[in-house]
Every structure is written in structure tokens, then in C-alpha cells.
Protein backbone atom coordinates (compact mmCIF):
# COMPACT_ATOMS: atom_id res chain seq x y z
CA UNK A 1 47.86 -17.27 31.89
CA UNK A 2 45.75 -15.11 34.31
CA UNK A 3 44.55 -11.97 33.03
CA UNK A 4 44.14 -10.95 36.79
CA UNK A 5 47.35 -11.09 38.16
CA UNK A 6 48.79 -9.47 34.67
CA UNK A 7 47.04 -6.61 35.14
CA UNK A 8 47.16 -6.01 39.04
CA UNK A 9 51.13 -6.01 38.35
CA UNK A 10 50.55 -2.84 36.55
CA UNK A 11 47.63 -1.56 37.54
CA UNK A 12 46.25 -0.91 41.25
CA UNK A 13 42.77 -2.19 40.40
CA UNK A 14 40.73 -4.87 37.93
CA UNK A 15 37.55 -2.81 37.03
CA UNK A 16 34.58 -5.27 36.45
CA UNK A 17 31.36 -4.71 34.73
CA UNK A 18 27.94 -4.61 36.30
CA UNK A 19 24.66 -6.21 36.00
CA UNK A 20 23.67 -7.79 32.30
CA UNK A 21 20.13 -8.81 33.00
CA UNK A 22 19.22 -5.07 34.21
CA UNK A 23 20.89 -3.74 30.99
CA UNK A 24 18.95 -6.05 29.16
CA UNK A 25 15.88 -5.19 31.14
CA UNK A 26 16.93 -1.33 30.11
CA UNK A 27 16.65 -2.47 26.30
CA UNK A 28 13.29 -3.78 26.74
CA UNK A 29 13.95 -7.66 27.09
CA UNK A 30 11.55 -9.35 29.57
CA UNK A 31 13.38 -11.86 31.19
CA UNK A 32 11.06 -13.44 33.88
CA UNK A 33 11.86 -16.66 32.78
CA UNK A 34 14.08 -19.76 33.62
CA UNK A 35 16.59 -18.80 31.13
CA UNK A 36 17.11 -15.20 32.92
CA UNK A 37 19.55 -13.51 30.18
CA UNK A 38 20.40 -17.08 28.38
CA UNK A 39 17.37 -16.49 27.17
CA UNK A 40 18.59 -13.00 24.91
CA UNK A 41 21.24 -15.40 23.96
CA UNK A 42 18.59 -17.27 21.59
CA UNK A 43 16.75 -14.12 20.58
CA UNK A 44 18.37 -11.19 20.53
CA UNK A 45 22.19 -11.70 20.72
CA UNK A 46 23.71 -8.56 19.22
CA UNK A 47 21.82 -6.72 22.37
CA UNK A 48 24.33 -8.71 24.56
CA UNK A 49 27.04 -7.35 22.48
CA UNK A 50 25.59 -4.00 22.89
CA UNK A 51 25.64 -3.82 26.50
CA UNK A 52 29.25 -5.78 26.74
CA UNK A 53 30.23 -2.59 24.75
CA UNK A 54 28.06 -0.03 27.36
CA UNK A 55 30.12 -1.51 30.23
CA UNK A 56 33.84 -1.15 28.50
CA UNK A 57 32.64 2.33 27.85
CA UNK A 58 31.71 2.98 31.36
CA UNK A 59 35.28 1.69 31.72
CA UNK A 60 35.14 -1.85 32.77
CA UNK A 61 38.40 -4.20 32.20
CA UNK A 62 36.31 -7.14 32.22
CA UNK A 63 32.81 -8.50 30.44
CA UNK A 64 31.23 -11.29 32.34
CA UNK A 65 29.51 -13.93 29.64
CA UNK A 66 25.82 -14.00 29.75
CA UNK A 67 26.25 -17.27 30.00
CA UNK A 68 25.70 -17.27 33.84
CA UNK A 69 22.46 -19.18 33.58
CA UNK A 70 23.35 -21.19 30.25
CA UNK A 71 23.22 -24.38 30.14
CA UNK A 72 22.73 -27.31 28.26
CA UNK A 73 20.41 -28.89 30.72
CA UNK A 74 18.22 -25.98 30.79
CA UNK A 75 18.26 -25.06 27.07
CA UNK A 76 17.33 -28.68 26.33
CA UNK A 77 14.19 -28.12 28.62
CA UNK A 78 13.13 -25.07 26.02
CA UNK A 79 13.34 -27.66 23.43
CA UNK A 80 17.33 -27.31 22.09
CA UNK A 81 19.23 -30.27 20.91
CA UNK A 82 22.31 -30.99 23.52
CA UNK A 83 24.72 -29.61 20.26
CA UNK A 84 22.28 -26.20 19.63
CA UNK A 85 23.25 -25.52 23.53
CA UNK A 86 26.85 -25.94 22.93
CA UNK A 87 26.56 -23.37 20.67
CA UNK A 88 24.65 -20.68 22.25
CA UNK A 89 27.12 -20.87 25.27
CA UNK A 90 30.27 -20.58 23.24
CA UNK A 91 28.23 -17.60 21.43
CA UNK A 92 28.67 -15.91 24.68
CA UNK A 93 31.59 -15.52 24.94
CA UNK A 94 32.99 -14.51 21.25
CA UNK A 95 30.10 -11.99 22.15
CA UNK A 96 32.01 -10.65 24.68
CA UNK A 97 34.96 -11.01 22.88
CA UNK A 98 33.99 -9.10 19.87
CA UNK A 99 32.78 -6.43 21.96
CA UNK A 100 36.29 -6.53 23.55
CA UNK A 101 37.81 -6.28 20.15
CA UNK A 102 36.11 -4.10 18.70
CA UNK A 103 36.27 -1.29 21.60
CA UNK A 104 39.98 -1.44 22.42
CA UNK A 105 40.26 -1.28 18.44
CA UNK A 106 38.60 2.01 18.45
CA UNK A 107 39.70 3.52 21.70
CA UNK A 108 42.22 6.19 21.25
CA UNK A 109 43.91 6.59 24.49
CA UNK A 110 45.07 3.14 25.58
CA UNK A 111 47.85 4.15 27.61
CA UNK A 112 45.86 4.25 31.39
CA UNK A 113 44.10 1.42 31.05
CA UNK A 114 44.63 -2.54 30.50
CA UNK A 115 43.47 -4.20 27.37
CA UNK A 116 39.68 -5.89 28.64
CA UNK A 117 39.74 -9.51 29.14
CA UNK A 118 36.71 -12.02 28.59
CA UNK A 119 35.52 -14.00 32.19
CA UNK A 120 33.40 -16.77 31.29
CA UNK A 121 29.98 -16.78 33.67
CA UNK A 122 29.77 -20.21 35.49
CA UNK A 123 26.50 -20.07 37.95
CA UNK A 124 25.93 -21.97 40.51
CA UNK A 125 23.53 -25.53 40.47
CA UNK A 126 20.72 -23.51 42.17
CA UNK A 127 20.67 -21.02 38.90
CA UNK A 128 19.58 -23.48 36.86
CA UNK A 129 17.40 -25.02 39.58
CA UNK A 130 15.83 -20.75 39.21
CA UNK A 131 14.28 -21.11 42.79
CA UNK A 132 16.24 -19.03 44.49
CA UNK A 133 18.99 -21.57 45.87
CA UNK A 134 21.86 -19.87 44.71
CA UNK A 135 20.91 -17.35 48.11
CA UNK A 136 20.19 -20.85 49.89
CA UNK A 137 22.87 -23.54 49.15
CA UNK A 138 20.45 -26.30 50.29
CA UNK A 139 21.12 -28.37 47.44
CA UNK A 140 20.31 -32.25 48.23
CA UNK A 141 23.27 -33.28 45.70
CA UNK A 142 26.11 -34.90 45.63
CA UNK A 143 29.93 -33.94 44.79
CA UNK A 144 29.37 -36.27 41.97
CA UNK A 145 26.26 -34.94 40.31
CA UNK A 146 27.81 -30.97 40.65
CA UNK A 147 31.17 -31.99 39.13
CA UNK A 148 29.04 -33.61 36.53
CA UNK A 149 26.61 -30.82 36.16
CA UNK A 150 29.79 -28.01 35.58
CA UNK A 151 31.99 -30.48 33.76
CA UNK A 152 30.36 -30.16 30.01
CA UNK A 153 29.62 -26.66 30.67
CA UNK A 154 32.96 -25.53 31.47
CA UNK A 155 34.46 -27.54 29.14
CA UNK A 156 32.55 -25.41 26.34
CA UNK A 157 33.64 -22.23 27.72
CA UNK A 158 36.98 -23.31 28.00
CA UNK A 159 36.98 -24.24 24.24
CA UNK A 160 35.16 -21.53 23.22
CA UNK A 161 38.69 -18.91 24.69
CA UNK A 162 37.46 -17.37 27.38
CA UNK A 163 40.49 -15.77 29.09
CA UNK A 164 39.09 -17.22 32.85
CA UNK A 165 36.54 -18.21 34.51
CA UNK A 166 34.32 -16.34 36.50
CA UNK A 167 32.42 -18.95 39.31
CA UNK A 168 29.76 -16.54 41.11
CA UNK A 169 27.57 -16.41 43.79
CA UNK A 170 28.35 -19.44 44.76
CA UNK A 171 26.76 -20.63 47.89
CA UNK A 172 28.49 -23.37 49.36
CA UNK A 173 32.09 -24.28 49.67
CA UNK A 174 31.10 -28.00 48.58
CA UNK A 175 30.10 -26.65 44.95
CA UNK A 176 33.59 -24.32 45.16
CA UNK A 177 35.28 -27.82 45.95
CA UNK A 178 33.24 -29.88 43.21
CA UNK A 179 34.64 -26.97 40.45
CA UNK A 180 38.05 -26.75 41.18
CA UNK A 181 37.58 -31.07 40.69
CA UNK A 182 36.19 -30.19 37.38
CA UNK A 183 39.25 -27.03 36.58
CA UNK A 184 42.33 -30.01 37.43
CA UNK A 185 41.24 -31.15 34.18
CA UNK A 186 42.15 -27.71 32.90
CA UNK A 187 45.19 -27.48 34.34
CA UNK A 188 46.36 -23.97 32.16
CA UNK A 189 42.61 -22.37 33.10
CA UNK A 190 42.35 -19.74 36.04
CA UNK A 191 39.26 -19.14 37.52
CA UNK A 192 37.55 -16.87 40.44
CA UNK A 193 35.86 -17.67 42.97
CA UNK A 194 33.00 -15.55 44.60
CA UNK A 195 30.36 -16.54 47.14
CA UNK A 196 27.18 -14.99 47.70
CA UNK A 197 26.90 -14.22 51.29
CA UNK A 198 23.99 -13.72 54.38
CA UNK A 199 25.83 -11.87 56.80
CA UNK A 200 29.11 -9.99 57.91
CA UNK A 201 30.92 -13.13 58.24
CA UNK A 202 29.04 -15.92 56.43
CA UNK A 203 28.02 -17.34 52.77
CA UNK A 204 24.54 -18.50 51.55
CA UNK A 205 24.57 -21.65 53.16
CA UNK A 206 26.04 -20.80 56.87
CA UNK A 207 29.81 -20.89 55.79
CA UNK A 208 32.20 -19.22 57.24
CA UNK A 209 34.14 -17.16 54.28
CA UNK A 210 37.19 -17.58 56.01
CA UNK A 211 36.75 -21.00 56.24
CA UNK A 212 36.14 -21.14 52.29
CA UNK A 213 38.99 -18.47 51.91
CA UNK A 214 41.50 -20.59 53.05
CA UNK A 215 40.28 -23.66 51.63
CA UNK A 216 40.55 -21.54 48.14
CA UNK A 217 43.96 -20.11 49.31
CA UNK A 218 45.91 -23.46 48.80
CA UNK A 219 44.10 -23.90 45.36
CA UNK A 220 46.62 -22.74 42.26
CA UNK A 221 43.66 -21.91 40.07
CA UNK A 222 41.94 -20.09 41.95
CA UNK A 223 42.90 -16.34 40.86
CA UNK A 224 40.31 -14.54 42.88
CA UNK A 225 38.48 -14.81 46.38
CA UNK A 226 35.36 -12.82 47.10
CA UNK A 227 32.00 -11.91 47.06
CA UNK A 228 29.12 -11.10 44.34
CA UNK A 229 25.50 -10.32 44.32
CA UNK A 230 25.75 -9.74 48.22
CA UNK A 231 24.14 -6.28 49.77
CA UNK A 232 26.46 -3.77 49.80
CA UNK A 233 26.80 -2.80 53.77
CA UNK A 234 27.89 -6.48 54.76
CA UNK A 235 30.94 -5.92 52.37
CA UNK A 236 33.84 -4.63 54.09
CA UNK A 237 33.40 -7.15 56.79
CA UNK A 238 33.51 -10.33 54.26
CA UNK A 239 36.85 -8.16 52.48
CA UNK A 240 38.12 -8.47 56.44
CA UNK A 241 37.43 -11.84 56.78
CA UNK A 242 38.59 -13.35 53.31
CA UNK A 243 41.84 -10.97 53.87
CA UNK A 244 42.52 -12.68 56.79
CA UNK A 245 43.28 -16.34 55.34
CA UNK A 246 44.65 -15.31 51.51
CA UNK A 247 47.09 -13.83 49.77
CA UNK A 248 45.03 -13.93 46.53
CA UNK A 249 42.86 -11.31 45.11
CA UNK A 250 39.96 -10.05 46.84
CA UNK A 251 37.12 -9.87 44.06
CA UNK A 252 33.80 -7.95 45.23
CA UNK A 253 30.66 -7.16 43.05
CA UNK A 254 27.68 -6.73 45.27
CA UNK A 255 24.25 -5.63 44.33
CA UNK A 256 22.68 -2.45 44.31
CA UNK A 257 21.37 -3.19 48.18
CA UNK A 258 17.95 -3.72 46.40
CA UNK A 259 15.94 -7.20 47.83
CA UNK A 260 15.25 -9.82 45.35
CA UNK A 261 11.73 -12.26 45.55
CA UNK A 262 12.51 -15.36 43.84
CA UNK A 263 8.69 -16.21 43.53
CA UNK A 264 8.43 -12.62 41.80
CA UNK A 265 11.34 -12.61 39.93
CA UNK A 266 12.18 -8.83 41.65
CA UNK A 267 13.85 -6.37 43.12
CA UNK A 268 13.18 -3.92 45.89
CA UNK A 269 14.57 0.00 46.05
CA UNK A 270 18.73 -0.21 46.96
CA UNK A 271 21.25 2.37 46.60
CA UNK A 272 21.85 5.26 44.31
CA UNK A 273 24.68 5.62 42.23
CA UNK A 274 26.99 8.17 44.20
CA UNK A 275 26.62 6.03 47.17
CA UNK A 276 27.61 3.04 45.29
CA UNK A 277 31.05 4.79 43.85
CA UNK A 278 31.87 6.20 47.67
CA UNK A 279 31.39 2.56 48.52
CA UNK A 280 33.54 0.71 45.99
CA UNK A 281 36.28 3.66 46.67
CA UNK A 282 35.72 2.41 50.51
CA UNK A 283 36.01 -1.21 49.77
CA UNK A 284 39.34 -1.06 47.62
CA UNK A 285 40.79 0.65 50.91
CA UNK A 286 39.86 -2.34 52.30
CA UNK A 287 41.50 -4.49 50.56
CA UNK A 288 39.99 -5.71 47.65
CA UNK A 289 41.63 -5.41 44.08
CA UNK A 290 38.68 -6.16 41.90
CA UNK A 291 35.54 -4.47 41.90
CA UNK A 292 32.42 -4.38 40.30
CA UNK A 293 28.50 -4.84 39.72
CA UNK A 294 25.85 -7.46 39.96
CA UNK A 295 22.48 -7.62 39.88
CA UNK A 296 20.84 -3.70 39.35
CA UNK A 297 23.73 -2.04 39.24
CA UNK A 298 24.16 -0.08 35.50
CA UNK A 299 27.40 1.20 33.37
CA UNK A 300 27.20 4.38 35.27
CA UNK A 301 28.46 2.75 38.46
CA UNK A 302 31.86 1.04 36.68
CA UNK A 303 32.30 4.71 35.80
CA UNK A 304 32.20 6.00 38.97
CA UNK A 305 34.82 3.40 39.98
CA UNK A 306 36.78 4.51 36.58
CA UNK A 307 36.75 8.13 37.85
CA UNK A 308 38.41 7.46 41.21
CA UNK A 309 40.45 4.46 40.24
CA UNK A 310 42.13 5.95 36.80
CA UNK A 311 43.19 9.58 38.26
């Protein structure tokens, strides 16, 4: 089943959520470190809960896992058996779905709005290398050892109900191409795909989007083609471009515009909030159907989307 297509048959527009690590960040977790916000996942898991809740407040249709850096390779490296791992990343998503749960149980107007659905966080091999490579794509790997790295990992998410997949900032169509190897083995699981991107025209690693667009276009399971953690005024063009070789949804969650230093583990100044809402409102004329957050962007952005998209 895709919750995607569901919804954009009755609805003009898939709300996402924004950034969890800058939530977390607002709730006093520090979270220089490998992990990134796997790590709340050990220590303070009811906080992800919390801000899963924030976000459907703000109005968001969708909670992205925190399980985005999660996984059983790196967990093992803080000392985790392989089995402990497995259970933190399913624990991020009946997070999410609880959240989910509990919200829609309590909301009293449910008539202008779809019921939230759950997209499971699968980052890219240069997350869990945390140097920065997810902006890069110069990964010296093979098809075989990224199929093998997102196999188990997916797997878990899979089992643990997520209602998709969400594969993000990816930065190379060769790990896009080693995934959907891994989702054939899935065959009832949907998943999106969204690239982080350099320029106007190009992803990470020197791609053409449309190139990767229509690669993605003749892929069943892929629900979703787009863009995430991205700066904001390279947006429109990369709607343009993946528009021009899909039919599928065009899914776009930039950044605030801020600049991140790996070595630092921060961000520069980006855009305000009211700049970020005229965007989004911009970028669904566009073309794209799904819109959202990452990385410094807070629950008062999803409701300025909210307040344009549910008059």
C-alpha cells in the first residue's frame, strides 16, 4: 500500500515534518557525535516521541524515524550487541507510531486532514561513515557492500511496520540503484527517493537529477522523486528537472539555507521562517506534491505550509 499516493488522491499536498536533530538540539540533547539523533534513541527516547508529536501539531502528515543514522554497524561501535541494535531501530519507529496514534486519537477535527503515516529514515552509507559524504558521494564501495550495508537495516524497519520508506539525501544514483536491489525483496514496501543536491541541476556526486529521475521513473517502488537537505534557492530548478522525466511524486525538504561544517558538526545563519513558508507555497506551484523540512528547519515551518495548504 502507499500512504503517498492514498492521500494525494484526496488531498492536493503530503505535508512532511522538519528537522529532528534541531528539535532535539531545542530540548537540550547534545548530539555532536557519530550517532547524531540515534544517539537520543539510547538515552532519552520519549523526547523523540515528544517532538514526533510537536511536528503533527505543527500539522505534518508524516514523522520521519530517527532512525536516519541508526544502524547496527554503528551502534555496535558504541559497544551494542548486533540484537540490542535491532531493537533500538525498530524503537523508532513504534515511536513515531505512537506519537501518530496517540495525536490523531485526540484530535478533534479530522475531517481536513489525512490520518499521519510513519516513513521509516534510511540514510545514506556516508551517514554512518559521519564525514560528511552524504554531501560528497565519493564512496570507494561497491554495489555489493551498499546492498549489504541497507539490507539488515531495512529489513528491521520493514518488520518493525513502518508504512514506507523514506531513502534521503542520497548522493549518488549507484546507492539509489543498490536500494531498490535490496526493496525487490520487499516486493509490497514503497519507498521515496530523495537526493541531496550541489547545484540547479545536479546531486552530491555530479549526477544529473534527471538522469536519476528517470532511472527512478521505471522503478514500481519508488513512490517519490526529489530532493532533501539541499539549500533552498537551488529548489525549483531540481522540481524542473525531476518533472521533466517522471510522472511520480515530486518530494522536496530542503534545509533552512544555513551551511553545514562536517569537521564542526554546524550550521551557519539560513532563512527565517516567513521566507521559508513563501518558498514551500512557491515550490508546490512548481510542481512538487510533498513538502517539508530537514536539517534546521522547526515545527513552525510545517505550519506555515499547513496554513496555506489546508485553506
Amino acid at each position: 500500500m502507499n500512504p503517498i499516493e492514498q492521500i494525494l488522491n484526496r488531498f492536493p499536498l503530503v505535508i512532511l515534518d522538519g528537522a529532528m536533530a534541531t528539535e532535539l538540539e531545542n530540548y537540550g540533547c547534545n548530539l555532536n557525535d557519530r550517532l547524531w539523533s540515534a544517539k537520543v534513541l539510547m538515552e532519552n527516547p520519549e523526547l523523540i516521541k515528544k517532538v514526533h508529536l510537536d511536528y503533527f501539531q505543527a500539522g505534518a502528515d508524516c514523522a520521519i524515524t530517527a532512525s536516519y543514522q541508526a544502524t547496527i554497524e554503528g551502534y555496535k561501535e558504541r559497544g551494542l550487541t548486533g540484537e540490542e541494535a535491532i531493537d533500538l531501530i525498530s524503537k523508532s519507529v513504534a515511536l513515531a507510531a505512537e506519537a501518530r496514534d496517540e495525536f490523531w486519537a485526540d484530535l478533534q477535527d479530522q475531517s481536513n486532514r489525512p490520518k499521519p503515516f510513519v516513513a521509516a529514515s534510511v540514510g545514506p552509507y556516508g551517514a554512518f561513515l559521519s564525514d560528511g559524504s552524504e554531501y560528497r558521494g565519493d564512496y570507494s564501495v561497491s554495489e555489493e557492500e551498499l546492498i549489504a550495508f541497507h539490507k539488515e537495516r531495512i529489513r528491521v524497519l520493514v518488520g518493525a511496520g513502518a508504512d514506507i520508506l523514506a531513502c534521503e539525501t542520497i548522493p549518488c544514483l549507484a546507492e539509489a540503484k543498490a536500494i531498490v536491489k535490496v526493496l525487490k525483496e520487499f516486493p509490497d514496501v514503497y519507498a521515496w527517493f530523495s537526493f541531496s543536491a550541489k547545484d540547479e541541476h545536479h546531486i552530491s556526486d555530479g549526477e544529473k537529477i534527471a538522469k536519476c529521475a528517470e532511472w527512478l521513473d521505471g522503478q514500481q517502488q519508488a513512490a517519490a522523486i526529489g530532493i532533501n537537505c539541499s539549500a533552498p534557492h537551488i529548489i525549483e530548478s531540481l522540481i524542473n528537472e525531476v518533472k521533466s522525466q517522471t510522472s511520480k511524486p515530486v518530494i522536496v525538504y530542503p534545509n533552512s539555507g544555513e551551511e553545514y561544517n562536517p569537521a564542526s558538526k554546524t550550521w551557519g545563519k539560513g532563512s527565517s521562517a516567513d521566507q521559508f513558508t513563501s518558498n514551500t507555497r512557491r515550490w508546490h506551484e512548481a510542481g512538487a506534491q510533498i513538502i517539508g523540512g530537514c536539517c534546521r528547519t522547526a515545527p513552525e515551518d510545517i505550519s506555515g505550509i499547513a496554513a496555506w495548504a489546508r485553506k
